[in-house]
Protein backbone atom coordinates (compact mmCIF):
# COMPACT_ATOMS: atom_id res chain seq x y z
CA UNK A 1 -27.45 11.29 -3.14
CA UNK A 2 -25.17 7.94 -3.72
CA UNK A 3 -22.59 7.43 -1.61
CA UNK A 4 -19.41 9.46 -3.50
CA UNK A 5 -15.92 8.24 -3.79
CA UNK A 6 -14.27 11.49 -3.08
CA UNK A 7 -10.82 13.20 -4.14
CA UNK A 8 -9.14 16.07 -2.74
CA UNK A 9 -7.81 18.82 -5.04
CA UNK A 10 -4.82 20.32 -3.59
CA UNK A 11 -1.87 22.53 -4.27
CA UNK A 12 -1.21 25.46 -5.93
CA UNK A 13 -2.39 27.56 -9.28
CA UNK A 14 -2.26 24.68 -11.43
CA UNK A 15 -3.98 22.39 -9.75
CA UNK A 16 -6.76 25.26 -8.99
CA UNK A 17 -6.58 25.74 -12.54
CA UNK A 18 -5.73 28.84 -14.94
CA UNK A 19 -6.43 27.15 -18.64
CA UNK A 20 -9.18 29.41 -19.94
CA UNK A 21 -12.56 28.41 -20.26
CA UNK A 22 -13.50 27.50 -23.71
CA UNK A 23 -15.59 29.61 -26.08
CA UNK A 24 -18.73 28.29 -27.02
CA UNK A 25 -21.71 26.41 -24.53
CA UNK A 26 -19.92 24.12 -22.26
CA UNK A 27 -19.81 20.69 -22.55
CA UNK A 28 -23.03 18.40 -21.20
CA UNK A 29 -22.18 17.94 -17.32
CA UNK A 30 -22.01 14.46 -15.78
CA UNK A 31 -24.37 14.91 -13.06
CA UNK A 32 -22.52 12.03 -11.05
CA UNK A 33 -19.94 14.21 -11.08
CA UNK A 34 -20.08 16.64 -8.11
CA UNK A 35 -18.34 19.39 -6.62
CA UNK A 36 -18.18 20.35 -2.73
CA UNK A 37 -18.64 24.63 -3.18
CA UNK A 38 -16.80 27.15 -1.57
CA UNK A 39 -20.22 27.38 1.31
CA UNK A 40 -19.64 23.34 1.33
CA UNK A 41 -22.71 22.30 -0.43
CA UNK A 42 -22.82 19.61 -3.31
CA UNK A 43 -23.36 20.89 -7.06
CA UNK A 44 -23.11 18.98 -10.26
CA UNK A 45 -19.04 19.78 -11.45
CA UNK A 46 -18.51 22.33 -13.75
CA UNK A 47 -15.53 24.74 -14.27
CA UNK A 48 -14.03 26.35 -12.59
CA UNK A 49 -14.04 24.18 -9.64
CA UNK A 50 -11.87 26.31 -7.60
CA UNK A 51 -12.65 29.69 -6.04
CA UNK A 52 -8.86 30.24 -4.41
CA UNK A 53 -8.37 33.61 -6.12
CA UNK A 54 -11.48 34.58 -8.60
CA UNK A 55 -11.59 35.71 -11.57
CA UNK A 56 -8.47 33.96 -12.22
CA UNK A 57 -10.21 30.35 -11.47
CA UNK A 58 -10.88 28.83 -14.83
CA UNK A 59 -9.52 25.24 -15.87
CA UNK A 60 -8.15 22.87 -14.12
CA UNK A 61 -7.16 18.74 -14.45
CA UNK A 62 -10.25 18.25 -11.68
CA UNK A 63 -12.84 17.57 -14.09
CA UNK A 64 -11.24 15.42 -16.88
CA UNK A 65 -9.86 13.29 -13.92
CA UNK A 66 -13.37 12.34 -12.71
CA UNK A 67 -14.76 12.28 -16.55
CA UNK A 68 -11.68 9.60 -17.11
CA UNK A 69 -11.83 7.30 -14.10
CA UNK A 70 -15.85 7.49 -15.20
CA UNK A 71 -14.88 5.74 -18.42
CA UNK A 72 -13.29 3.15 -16.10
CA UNK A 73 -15.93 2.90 -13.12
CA UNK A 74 -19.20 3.93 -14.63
CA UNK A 75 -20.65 2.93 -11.44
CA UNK A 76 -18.95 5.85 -9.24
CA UNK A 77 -20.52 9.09 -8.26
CA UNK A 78 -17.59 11.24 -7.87
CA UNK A 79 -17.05 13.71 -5.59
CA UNK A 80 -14.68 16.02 -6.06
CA UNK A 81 -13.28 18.90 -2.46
CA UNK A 82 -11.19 21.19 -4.36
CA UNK A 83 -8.90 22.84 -1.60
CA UNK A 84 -5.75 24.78 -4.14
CA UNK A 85 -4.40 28.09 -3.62
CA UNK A 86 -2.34 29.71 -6.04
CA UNK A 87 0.69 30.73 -5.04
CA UNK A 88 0.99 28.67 -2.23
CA UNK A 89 4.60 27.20 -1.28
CA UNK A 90 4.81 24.05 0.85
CA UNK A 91 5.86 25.90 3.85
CA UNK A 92 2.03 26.26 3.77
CA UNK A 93 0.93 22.62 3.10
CA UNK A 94 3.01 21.75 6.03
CA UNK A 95 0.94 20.08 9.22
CA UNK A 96 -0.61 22.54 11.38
CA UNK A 97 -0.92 25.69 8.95
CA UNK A 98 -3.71 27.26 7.33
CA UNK A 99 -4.12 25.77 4.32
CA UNK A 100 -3.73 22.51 5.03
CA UNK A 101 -5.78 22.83 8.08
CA UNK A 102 -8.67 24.37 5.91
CA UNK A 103 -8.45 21.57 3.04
CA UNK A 104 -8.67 19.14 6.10
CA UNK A 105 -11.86 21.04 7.19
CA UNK A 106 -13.36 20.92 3.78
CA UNK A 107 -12.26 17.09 3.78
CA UNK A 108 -14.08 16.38 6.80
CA UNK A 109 -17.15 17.58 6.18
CA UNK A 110 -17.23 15.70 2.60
CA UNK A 111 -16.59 12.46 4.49
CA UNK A 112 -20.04 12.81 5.96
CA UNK A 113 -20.94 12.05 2.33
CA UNK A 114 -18.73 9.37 0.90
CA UNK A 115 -14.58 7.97 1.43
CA UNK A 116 -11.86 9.18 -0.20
CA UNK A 117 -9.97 7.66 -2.74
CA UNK A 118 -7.04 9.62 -2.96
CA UNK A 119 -5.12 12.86 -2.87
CA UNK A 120 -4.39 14.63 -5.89
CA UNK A 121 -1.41 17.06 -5.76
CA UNK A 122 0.12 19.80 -7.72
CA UNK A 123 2.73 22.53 -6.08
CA UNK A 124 6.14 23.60 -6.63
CA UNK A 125 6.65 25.74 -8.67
CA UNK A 126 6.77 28.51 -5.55
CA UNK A 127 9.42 25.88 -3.99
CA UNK A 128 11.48 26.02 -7.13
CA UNK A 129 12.80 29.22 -6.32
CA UNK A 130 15.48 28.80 -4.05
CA UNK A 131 18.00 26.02 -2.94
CA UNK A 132 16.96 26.04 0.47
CA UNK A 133 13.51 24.70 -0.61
CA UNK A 134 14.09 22.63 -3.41
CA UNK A 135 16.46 20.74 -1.95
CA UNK A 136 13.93 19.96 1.17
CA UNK A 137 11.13 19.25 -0.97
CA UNK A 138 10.76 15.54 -0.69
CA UNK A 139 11.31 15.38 2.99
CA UNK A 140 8.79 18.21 3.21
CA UNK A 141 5.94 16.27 0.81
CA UNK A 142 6.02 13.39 2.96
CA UNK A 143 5.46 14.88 6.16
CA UNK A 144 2.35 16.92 4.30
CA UNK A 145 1.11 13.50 2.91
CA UNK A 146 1.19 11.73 6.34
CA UNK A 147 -0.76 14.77 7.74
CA UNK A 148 -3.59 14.41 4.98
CA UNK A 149 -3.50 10.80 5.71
CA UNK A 150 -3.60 11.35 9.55
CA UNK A 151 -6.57 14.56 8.94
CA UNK A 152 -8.50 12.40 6.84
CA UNK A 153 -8.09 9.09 8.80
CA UNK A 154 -6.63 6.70 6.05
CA UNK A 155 -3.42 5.75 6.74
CA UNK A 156 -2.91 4.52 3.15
CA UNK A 157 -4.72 7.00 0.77
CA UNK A 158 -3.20 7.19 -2.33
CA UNK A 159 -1.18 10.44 -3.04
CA UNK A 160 -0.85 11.36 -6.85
CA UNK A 161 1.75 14.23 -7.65
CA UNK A 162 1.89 15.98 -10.95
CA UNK A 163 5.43 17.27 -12.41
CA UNK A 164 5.84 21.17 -13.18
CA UNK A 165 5.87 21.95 -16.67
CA UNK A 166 9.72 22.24 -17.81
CA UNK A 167 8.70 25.81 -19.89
CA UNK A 168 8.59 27.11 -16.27
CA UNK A 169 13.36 26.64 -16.42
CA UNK A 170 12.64 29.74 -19.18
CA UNK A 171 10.49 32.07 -17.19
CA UNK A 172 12.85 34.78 -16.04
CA UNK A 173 12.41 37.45 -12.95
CA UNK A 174 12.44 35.73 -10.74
CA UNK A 175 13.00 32.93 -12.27
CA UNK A 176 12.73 29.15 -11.11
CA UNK A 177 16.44 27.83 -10.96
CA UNK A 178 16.07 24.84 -8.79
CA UNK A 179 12.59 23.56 -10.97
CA UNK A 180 14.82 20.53 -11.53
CA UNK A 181 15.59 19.69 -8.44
CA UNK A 182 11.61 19.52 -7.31
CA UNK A 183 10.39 17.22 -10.09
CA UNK A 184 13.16 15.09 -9.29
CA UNK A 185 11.69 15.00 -5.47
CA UNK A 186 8.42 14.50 -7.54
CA UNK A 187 9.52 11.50 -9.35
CA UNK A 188 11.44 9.78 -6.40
CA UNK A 189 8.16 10.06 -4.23
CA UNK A 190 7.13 6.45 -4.60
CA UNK A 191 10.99 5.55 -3.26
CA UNK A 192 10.07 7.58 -0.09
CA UNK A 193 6.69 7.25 0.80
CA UNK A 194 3.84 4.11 0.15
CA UNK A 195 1.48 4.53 -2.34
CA UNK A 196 2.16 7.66 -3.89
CA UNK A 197 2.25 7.77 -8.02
CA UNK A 198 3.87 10.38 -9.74
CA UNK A 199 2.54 12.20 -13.53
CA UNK A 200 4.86 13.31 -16.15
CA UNK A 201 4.21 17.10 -17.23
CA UNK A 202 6.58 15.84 -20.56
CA UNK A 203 4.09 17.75 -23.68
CA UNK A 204 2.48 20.07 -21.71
CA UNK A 205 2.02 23.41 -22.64
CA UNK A 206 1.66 26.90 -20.58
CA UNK A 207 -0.95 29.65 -21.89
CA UNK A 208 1.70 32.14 -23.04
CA UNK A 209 3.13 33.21 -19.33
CA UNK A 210 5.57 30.45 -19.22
CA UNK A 211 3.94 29.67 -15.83
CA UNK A 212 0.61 28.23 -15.61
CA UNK A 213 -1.00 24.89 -18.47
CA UNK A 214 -2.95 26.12 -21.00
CA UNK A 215 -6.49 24.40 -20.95
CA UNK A 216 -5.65 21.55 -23.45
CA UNK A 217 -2.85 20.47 -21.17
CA UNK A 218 -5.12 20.77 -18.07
CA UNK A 219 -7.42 18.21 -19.63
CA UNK A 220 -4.31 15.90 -21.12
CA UNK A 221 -2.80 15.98 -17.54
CA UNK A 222 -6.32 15.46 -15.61
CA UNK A 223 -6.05 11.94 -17.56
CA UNK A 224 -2.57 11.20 -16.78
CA UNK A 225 -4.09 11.99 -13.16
CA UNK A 226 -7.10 9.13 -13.73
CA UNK A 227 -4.38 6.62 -15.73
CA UNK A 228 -2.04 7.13 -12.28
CA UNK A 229 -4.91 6.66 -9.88
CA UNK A 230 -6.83 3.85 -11.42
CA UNK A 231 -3.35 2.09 -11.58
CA UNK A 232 -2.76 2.08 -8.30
CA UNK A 233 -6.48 1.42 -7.19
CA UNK A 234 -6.11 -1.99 -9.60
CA UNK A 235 -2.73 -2.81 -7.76
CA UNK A 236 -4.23 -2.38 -4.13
């Protein structure tokens, strides 16, 4: 196998991905697309990608990211560690706790098979709950950036964040008061922290529980995702 330029899925239930998989036979896979599996072995990408909470695993933005910055870089074999967990607040993102220790595990052993090219990052919507966590968001994100950059031993790594869908300000019980507060953290992470890219969530649609993007806006968003990246890969 080709030496892969890798990206790291991480987050929470969007990221892992909860758009339904489409009727019908699945689309041709891209074989230089791969997948590191829940036992860490390579396998050409299909979804679901994730495994953080089966059968609830179905589409995510993972694979129209790597089928978009294909378009672009025809020559890549992408590699793609996907590391979510749904339901997951940033408390447990933050360096030294499980699940950021395990997506560093899982990003280790992929290095033995290519670099990574960036992070890519969707959580909040836990953290949009309360005050107390909203309004630490941003100072919490950059500490859990440094420690991916410091895990995976590239002190610049791109960091891409996707917005949470604005339907979530209508889901009630218990409700997500301060969702506000964390895409505004979202938006102002390039002001805080080095080459970090943000992606709007402005069109997207949830799958009828006001929560979690319906499979048409996981692919839309996994090509905001590749537009964000590949702009900051020209820049560099």
């Amino acid at each position: 196998m080709s030496r892969l330029h890798l990206f790291l899925l991480a987050g929470q239930s969007n990221m892992a991905g909860r758009g339904p998989l489409p009727e019908g036979p699945p689309p041709e896979p891209d074989p230089n697309i791969t997948v590191l599996t829940e036992d860490m072995t390579w396998a050409i990408a299909r979804d679901p990608l994730h495994f953080d909470r089966p059968p609830g695993c179905a589409v995510g933005p993972g694979l129209s990211f790597a089928r978009r910055v294909r378009e672009q870089r025809p020559d890549w074999s992408i590699g793609l560690v996907p590391t979510a967990m749904g339901g997951s607040p940033l408390e447990e993102w933050q360096p030294g706790e499980q699940l950021l220790v395990e997506s560093l595990r899982r990003a280790r052993h992929a290095l033995d098979s290519g670099v990574f090219e960036a992070v890519l990052w969707h959580q909040g919507e836990k953290d949009s709950r309360t005050m107390e966590c909203a309004r630490t968001y941003g100072d919490r994100l950059a500490k859990t950036i440094g420690a991916f950059r410091d895990g995976i031993g590239s002190p610049d790594l791109p960091f891409i964040a996707g917005e949470i869908g604005g339907f979530l300000a209508d889901c009630a019980d218990p409700g997500f008061p301060c969702l506000d507060l964390v895409n505004a953290a979202i938006r102002e992470l390039p002001e805080r922290v080095s080459n970090t890219a943000w992606v709007s969530a402005e069109g997207l649609t949830h799958k009828g529980d006001l929560v979690h993007l319906d499979t048409p806006s996981q692919i839309r968003f996994g090509c905001r995702y590749a537009e964000a990246f590949l702009k900051l890969f020209d820049e560099a």
